[in-house]
N, C-alpha and C. Protein backbone atom coordinates (compact mmCIF):
# COMPACT_ATOMS: atom_id res chain seq x y z
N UNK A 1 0.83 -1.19 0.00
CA UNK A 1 0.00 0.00 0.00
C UNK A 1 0.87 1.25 0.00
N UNK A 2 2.22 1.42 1.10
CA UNK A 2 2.78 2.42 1.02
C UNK A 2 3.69 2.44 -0.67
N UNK A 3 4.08 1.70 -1.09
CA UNK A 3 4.29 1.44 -2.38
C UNK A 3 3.53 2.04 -3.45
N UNK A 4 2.53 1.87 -3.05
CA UNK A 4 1.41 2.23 -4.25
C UNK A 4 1.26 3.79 -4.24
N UNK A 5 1.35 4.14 -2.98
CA UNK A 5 1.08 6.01 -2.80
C UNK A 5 2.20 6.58 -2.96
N UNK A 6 3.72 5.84 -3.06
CA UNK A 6 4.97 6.48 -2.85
C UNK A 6 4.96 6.60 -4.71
N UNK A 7 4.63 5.19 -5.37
CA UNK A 7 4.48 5.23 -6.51
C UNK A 7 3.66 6.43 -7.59
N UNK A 8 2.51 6.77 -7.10
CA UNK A 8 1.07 7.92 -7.29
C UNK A 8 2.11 8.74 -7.27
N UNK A 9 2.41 9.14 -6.21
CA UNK A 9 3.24 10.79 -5.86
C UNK A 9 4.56 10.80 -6.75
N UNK A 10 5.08 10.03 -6.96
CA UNK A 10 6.21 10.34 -8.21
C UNK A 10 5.72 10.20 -9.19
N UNK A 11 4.50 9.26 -9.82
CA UNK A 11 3.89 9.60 -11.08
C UNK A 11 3.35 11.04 -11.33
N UNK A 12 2.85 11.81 -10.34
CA UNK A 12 2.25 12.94 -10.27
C UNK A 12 3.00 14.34 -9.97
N UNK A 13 4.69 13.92 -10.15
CA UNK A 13 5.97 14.24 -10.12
C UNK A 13 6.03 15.41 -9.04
N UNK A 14 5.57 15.06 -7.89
CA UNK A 14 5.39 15.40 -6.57
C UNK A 14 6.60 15.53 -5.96
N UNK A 15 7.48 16.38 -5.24
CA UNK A 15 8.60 16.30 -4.51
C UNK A 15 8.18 16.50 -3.38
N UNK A 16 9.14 16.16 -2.53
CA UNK A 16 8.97 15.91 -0.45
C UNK A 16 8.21 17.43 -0.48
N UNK A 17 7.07 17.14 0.56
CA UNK A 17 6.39 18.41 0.71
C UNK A 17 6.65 18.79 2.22
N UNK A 18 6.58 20.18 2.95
CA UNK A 18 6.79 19.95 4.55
C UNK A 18 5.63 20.49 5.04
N UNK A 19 5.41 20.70 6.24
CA UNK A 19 4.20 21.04 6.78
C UNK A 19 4.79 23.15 7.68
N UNK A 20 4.28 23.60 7.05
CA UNK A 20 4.18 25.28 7.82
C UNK A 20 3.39 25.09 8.84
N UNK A 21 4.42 25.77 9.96
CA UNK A 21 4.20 25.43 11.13
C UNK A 21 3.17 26.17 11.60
N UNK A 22 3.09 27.30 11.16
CA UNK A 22 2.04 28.02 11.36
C UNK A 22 0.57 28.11 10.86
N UNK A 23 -0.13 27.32 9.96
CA UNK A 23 -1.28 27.09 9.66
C UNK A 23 -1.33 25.85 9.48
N UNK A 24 -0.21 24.65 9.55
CA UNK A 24 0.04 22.98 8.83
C UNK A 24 -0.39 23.16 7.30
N UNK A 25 -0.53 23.66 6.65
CA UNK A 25 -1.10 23.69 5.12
C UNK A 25 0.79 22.85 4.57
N UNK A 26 0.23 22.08 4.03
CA UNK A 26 1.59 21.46 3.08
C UNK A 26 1.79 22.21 1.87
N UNK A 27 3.58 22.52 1.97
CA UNK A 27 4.06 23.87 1.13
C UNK A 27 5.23 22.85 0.60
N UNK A 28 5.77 23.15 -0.92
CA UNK A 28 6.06 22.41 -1.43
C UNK A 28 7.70 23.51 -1.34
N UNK A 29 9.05 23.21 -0.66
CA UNK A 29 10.10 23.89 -0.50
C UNK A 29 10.42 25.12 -2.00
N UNK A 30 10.42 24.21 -3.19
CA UNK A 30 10.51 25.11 -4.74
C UNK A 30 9.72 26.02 -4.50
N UNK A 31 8.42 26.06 -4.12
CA UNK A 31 7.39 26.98 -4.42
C UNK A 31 6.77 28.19 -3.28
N UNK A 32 7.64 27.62 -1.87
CA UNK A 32 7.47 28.27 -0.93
C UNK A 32 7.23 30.20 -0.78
N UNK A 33 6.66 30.30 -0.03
CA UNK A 33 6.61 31.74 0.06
C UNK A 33 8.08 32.74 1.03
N UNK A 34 8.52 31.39 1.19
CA UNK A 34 9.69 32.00 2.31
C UNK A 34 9.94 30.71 3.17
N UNK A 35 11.32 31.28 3.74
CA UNK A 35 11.35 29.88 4.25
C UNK A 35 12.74 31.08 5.36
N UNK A 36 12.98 29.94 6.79
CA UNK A 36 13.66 30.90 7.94
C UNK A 36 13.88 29.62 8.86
N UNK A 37 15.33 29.76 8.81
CA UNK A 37 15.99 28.51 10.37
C UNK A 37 15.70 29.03 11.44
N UNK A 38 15.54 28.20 12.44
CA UNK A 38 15.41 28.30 13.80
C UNK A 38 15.98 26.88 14.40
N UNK A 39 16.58 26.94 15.32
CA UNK A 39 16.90 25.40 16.29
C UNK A 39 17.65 25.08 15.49
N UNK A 40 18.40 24.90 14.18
CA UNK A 40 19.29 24.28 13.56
C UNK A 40 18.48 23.29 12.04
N UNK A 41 16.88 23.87 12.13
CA UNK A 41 16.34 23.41 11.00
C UNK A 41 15.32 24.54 10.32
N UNK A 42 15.66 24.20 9.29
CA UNK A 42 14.59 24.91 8.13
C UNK A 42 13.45 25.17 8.29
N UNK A 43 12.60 26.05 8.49
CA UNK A 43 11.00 25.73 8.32
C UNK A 43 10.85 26.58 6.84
N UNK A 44 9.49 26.06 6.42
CA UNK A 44 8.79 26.26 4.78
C UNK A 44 7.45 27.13 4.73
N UNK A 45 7.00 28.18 4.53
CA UNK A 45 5.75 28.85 4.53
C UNK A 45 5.08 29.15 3.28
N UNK A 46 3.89 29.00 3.66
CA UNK A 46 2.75 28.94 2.57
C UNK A 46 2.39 30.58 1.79
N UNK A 47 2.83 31.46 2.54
CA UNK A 47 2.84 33.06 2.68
C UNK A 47 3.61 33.62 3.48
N UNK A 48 3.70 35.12 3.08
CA UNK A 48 5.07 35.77 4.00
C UNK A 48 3.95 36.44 4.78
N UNK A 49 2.79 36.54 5.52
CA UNK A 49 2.22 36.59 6.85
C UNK A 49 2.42 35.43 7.78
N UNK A 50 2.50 33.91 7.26
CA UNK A 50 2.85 32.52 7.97
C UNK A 50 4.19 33.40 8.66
N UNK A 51 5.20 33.58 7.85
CA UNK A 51 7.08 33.51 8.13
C UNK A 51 6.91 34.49 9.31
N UNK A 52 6.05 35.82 8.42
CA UNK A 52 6.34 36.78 9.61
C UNK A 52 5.51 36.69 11.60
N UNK A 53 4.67 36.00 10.98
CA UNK A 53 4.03 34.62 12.32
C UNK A 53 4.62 34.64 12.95
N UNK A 54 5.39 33.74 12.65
CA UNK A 54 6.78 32.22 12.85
C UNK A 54 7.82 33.16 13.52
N UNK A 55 8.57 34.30 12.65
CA UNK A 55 9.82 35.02 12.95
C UNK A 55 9.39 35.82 14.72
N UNK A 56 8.19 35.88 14.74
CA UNK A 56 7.70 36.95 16.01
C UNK A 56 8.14 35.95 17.02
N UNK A 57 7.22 34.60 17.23
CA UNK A 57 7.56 33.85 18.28
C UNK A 57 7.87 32.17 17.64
N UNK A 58 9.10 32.65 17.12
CA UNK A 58 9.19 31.02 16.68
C UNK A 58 9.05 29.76 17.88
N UNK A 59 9.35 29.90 18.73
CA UNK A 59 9.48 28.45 19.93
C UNK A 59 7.83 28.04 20.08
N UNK A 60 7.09 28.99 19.97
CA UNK A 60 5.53 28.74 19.76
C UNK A 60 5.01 27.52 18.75
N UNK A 61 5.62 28.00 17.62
CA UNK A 61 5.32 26.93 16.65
C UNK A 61 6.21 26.51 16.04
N UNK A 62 7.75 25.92 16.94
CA UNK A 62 8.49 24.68 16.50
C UNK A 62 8.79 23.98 17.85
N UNK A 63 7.80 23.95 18.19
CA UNK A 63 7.53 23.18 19.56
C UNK A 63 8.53 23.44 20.53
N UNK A 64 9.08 24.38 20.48
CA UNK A 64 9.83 24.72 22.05
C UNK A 64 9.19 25.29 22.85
N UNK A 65 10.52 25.53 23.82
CA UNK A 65 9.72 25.92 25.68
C UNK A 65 9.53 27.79 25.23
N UNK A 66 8.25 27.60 25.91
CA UNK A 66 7.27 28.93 25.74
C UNK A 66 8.30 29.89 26.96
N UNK A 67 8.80 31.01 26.65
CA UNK A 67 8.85 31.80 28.18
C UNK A 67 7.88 32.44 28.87
């Protein structure tokens, strides 16, 4: 089964998609609206209101400790 959907998504010439942390909407990295490290990883946004979200209180929504 995972075969069959891994198969679909490269027929449909789909690349790794990530999830924006700030609404979860799946944003495809090529097509992103912006994109900004935090913690030592990448995050991907769907719009530059998501990034500018994200940039205010990033630990909010990349699961770190809240102060």
């Amino acid at each position: 089964m995972i075969a069959q959907v891994m198969q679909h998504s490269e027929r449909q010439g789909k690349v790794h998609e990530f999830k924006d942390p700030v609404c979860g909407m799946d944003v495809d990295p090529s097509t992103a609206a912006g994109n900004t490290e935090y913690g030592g990883k990448t995050y991907h946004f769907c719009s530059k209101s998501c990034r500018v979200k994200f940039q205010a209180d990033p630990a909010s929504f990349a699961g770190g400790p809240k102060s």
